[in-house]
C-alpha atoms as a PDB file:
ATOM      1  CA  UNK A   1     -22.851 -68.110 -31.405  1.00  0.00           C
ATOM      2  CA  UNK A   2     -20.922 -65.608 -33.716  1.00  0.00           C
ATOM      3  CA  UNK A   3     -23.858 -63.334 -33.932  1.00  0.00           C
ATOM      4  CA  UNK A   4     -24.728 -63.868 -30.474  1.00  0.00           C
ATOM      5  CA  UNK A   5     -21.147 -62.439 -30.032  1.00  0.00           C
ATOM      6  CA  UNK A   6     -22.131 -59.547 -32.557  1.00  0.00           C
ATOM      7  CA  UNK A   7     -25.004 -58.897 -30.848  1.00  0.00           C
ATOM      8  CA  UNK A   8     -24.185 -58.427 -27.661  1.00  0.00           C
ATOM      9  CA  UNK A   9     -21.065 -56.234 -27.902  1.00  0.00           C
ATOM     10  CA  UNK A  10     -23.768 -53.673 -29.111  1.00  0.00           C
ATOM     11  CA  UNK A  11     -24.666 -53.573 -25.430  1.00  0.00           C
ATOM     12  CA  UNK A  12     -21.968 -54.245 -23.448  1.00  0.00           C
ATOM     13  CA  UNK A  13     -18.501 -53.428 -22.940  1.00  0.00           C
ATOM     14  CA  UNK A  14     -17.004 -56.308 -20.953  1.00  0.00           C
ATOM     15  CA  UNK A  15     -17.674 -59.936 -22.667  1.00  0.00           C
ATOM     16  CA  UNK A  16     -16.279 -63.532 -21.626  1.00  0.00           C
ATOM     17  CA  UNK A  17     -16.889 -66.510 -24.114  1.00  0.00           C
ATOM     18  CA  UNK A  18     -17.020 -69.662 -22.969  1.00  0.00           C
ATOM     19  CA  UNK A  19     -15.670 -72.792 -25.753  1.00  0.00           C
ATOM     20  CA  UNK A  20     -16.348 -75.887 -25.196  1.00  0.00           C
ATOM     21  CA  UNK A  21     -12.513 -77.505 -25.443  1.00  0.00           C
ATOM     22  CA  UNK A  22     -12.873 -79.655 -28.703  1.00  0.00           C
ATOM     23  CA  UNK A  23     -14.094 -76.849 -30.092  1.00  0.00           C
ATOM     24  CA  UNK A  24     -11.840 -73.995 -29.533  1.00  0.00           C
ATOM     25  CA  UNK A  25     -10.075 -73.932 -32.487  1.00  0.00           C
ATOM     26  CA  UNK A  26     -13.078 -73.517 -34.806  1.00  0.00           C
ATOM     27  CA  UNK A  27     -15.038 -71.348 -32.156  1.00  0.00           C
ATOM     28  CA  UNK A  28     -12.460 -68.589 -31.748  1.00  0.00           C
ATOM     29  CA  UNK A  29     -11.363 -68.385 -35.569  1.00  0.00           C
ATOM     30  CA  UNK A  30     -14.992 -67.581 -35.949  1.00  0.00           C
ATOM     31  CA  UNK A  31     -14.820 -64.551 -33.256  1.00  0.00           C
ATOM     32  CA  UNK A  32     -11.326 -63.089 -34.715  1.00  0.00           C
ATOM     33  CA  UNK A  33     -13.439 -62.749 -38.364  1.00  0.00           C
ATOM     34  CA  UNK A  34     -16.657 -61.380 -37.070  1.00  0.00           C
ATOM     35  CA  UNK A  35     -14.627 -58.687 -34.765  1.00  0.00           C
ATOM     36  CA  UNK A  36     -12.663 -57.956 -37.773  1.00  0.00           C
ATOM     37  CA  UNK A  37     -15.485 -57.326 -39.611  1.00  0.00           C
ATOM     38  CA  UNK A  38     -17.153 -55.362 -37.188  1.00  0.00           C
ATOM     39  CA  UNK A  39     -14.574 -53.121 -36.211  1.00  0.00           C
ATOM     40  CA  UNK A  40     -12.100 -50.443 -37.591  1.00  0.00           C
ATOM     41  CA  UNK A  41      -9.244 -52.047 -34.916  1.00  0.00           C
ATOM     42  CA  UNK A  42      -8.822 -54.736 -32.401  1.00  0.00           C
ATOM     43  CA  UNK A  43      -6.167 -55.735 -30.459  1.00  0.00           C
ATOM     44  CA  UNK A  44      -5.240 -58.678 -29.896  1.00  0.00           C
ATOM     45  CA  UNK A  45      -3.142 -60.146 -26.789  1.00  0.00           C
ATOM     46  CA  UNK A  46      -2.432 -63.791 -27.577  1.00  0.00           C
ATOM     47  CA  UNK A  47      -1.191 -65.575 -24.748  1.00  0.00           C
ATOM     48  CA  UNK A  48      -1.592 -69.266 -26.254  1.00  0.00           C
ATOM     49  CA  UNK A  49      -0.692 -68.365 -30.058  1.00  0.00           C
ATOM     50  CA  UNK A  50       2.616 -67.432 -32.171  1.00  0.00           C
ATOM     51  CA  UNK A  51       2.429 -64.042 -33.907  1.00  0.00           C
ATOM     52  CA  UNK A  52       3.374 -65.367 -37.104  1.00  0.00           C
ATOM     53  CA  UNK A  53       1.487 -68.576 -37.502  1.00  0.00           C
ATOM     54  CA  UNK A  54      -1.890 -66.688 -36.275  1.00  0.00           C
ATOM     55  CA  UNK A  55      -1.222 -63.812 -38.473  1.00  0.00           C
ATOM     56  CA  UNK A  56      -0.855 -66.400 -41.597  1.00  0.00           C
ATOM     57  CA  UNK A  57      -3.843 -68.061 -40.098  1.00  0.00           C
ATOM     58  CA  UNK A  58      -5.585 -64.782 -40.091  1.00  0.00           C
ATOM     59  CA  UNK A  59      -4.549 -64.512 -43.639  1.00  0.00           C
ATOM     60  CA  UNK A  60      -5.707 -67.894 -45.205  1.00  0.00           C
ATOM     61  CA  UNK A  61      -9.239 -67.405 -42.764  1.00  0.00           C
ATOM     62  CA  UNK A  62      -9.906 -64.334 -44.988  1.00  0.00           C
ATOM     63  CA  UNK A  63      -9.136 -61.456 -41.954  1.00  0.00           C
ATOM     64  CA  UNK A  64      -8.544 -57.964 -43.122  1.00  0.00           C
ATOM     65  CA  UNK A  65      -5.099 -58.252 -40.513  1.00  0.00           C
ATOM     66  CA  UNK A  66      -4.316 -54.659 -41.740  1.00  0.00           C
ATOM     67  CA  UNK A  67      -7.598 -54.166 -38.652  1.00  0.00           C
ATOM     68  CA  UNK A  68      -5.091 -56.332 -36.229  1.00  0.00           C
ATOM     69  CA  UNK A  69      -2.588 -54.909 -33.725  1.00  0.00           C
ATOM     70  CA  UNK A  70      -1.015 -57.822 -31.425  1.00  0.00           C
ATOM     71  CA  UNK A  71       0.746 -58.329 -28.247  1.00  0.00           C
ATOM     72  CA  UNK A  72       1.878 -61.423 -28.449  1.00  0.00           C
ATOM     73  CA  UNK A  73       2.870 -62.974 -24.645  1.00  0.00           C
ATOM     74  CA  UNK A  74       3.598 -66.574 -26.688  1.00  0.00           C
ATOM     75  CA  UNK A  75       6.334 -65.942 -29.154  1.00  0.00           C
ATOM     76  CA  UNK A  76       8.941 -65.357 -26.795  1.00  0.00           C
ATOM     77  CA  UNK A  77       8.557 -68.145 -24.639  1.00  0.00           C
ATOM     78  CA  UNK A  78       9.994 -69.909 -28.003  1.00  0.00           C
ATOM     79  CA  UNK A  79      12.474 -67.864 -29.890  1.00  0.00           C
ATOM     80  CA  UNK A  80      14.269 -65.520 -27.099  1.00  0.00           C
ATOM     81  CA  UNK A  81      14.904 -62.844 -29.737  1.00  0.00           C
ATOM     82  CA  UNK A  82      11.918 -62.402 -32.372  1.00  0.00           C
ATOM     83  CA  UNK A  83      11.877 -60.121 -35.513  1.00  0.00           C
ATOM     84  CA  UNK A  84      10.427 -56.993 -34.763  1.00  0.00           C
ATOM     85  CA  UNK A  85       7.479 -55.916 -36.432  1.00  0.00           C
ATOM     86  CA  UNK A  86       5.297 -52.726 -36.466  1.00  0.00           C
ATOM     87  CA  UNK A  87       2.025 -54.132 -35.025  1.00  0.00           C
ATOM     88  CA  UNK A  88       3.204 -56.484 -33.029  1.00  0.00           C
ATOM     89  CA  UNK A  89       4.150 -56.021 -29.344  1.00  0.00           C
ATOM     90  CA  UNK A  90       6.170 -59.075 -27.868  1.00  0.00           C
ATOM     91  CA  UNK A  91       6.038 -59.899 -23.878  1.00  0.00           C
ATOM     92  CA  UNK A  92       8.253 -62.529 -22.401  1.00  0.00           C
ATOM     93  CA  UNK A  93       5.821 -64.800 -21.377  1.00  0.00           C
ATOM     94  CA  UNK A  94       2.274 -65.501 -20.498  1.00  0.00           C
ATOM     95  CA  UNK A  95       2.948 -65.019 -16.756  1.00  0.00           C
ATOM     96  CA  UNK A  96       4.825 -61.109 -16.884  1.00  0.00           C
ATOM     97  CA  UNK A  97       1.078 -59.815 -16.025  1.00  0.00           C
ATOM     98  CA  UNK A  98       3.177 -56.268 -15.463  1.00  0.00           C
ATOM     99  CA  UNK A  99       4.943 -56.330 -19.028  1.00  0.00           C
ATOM    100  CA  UNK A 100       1.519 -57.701 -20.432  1.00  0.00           C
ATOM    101  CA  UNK A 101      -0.666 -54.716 -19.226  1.00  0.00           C
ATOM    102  CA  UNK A 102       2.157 -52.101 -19.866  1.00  0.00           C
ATOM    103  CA  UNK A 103       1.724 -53.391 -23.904  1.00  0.00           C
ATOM    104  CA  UNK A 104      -1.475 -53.397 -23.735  1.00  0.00           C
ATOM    105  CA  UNK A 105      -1.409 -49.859 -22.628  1.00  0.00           C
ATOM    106  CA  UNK A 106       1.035 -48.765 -25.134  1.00  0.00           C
ATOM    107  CA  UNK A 107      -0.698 -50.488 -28.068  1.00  0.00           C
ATOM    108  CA  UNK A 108      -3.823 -48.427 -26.645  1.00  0.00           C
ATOM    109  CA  UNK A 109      -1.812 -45.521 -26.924  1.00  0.00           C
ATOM    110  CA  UNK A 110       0.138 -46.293 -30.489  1.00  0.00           C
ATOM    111  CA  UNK A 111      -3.406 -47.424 -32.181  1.00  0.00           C
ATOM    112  CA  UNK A 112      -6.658 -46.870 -30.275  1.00  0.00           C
ATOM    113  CA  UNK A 113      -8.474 -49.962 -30.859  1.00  0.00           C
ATOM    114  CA  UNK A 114     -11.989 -50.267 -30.439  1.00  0.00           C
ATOM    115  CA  UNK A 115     -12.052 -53.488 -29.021  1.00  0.00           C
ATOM    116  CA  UNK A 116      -9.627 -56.217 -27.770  1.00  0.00           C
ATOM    117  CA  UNK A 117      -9.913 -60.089 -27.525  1.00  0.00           C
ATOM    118  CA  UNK A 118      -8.267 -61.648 -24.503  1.00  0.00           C
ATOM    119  CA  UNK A 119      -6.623 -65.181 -25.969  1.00  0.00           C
ATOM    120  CA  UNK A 120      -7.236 -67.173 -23.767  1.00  0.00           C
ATOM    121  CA  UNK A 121      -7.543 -66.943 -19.851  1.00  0.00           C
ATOM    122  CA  UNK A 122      -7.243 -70.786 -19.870  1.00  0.00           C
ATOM    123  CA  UNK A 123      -3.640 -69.668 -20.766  1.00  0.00           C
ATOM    124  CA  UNK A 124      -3.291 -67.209 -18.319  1.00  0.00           C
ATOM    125  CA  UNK A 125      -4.355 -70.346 -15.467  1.00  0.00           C
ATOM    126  CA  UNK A 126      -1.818 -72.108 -16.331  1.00  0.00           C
ATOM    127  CA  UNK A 127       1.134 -69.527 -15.081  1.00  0.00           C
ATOM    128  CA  UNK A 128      -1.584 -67.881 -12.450  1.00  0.00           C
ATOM    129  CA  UNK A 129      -4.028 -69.327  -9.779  1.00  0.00           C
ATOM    130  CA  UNK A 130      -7.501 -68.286  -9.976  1.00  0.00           C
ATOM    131  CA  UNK A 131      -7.181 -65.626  -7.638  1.00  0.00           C
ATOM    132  CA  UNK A 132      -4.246 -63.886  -9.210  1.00  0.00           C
ATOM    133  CA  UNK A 133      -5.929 -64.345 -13.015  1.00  0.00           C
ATOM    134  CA  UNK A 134      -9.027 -62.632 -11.374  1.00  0.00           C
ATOM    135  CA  UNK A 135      -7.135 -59.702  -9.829  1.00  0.00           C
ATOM    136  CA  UNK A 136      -5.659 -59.018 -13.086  1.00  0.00           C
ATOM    137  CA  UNK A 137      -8.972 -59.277 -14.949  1.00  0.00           C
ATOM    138  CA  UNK A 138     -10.319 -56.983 -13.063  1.00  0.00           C
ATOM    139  CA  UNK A 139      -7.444 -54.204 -12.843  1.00  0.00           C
ATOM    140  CA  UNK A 140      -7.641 -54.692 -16.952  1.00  0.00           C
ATOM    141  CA  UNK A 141     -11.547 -54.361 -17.145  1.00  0.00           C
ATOM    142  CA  UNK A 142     -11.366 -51.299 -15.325  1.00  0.00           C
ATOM    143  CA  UNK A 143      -8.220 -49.766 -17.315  1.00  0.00           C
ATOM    144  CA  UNK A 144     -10.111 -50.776 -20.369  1.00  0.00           C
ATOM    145  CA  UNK A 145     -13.588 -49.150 -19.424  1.00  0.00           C
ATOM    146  CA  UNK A 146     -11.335 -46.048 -18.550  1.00  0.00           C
ATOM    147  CA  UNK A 147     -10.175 -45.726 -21.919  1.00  0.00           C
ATOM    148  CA  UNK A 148     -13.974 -46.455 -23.345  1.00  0.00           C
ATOM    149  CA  UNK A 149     -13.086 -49.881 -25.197  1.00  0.00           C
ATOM    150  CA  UNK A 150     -14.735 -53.000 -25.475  1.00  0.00           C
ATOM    151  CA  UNK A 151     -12.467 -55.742 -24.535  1.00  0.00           C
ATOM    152  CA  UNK A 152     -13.343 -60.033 -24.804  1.00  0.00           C
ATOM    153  CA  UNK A 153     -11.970 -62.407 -23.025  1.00  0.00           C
ATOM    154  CA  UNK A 154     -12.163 -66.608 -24.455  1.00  0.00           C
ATOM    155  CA  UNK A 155     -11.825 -69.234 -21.599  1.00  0.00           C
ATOM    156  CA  UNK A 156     -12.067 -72.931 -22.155  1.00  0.00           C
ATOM    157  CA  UNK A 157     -14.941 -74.597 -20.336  1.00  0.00           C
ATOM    158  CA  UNK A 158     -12.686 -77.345 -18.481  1.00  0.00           C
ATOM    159  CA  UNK A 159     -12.286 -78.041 -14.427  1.00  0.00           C
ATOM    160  CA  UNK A 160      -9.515 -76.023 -13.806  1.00  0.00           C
ATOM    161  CA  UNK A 161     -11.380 -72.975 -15.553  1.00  0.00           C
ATOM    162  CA  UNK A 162     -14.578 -73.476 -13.143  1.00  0.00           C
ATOM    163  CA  UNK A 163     -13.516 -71.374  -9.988  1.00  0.00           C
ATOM    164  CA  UNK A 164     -12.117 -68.576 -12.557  1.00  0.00           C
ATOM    165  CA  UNK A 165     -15.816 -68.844 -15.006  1.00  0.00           C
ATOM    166  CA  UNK A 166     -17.330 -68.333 -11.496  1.00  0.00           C
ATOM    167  CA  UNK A 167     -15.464 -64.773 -10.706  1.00  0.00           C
ATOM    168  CA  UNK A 168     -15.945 -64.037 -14.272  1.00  0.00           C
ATOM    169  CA  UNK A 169     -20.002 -63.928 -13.908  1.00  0.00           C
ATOM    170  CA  UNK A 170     -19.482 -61.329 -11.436  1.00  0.00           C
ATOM    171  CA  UNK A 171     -16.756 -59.033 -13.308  1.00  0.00           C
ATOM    172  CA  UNK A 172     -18.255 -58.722 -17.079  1.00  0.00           C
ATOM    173  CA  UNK A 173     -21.493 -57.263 -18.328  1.00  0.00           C
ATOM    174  CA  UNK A 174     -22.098 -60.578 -20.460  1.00  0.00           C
ATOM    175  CA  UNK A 175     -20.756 -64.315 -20.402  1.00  0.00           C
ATOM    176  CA  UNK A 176     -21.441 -66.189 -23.075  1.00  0.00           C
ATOM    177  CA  UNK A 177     -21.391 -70.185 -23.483  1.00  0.00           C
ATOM    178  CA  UNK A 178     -20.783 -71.359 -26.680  1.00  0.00           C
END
């Protein structure tokens, strides 16, 4: 799966990866390392995950983090007033789709990544219907492609996820089920 990953990125700029739900955990610690590997800087916009505790996670996983910029839509929803730190954007929560792309923009700005992972859309259904999560998808594909930078989005392969996994197919260049 991992060098599946790999290999397609080579060809394509838009990417969705499909985990299986028991999996997740395993599956997209496994896709953090092998972008960090493979690229000089990714962003990453965690909707489901704390800064810190992914960062340490990151850490004890063997990451080169100093190749990590976040925005982090997850922290804030728990601790209203979060210690700043220098490459980490915080939004208020998973939901402020406005807030989220404007940080997303300004990280682009601040740090020119060459890729960023999406964490997770399964998230984003949660505060979003389908429709809405697939509007934004699409507004941030485009912005991205702009800008010339890869960008991969995870989604949990669960019922809820199905009509969203179906838009998906038609809005990236690869979908991948792990």
């Amino acid at each position: 799966m991992v060098l599946e990953i790999k290999n397609e990125l080579l060809q394509n700029s838009t990417m969705a990866v499909i985990f299986p739900v028991v999996d997740y955990p395993n599956q997209i610690n496994e896709v953090v390392k092998i972008l960090g590997e493979n690229y000089g800087k990714v962003l990453y916009v965690s909707l489901n995950r704390l800064y810190n505790p992914l960062k340490r996670k990151m850490q004890m996983d063997g990451v080169d983090i100093s190749k990590f910029i976040f925005v982090d839509c997850a922290t804030k929803t728990a601790v209203a007033n979060p210690p700043e730190a220098q490459d980490c954007i915080y939004v208020s929560s998973p939901d402020a789709l406005t807030e989220m792309s404007i940080a997303i923009t300004k990280s682009i700005q601040n740090s020119y990544p060459d890729l960023i992972l999406f964490d997770s859309l399964s998230t984003l259904l949660i505060y979003e219907n389908p429709n809405v999560a697939t509007q934004f998808i699409h507004s941030l594909t485009n912005k991205m492609n702009s800008f010339g930078i890869k960008i991969v989005f995870t989604v949990l392969d669960g019922e809820k996820e199905k009509p969203l996994i179906s838009n998906l197919n038609m809005l990236m260049d690869k979908v991948i089920r792990t």
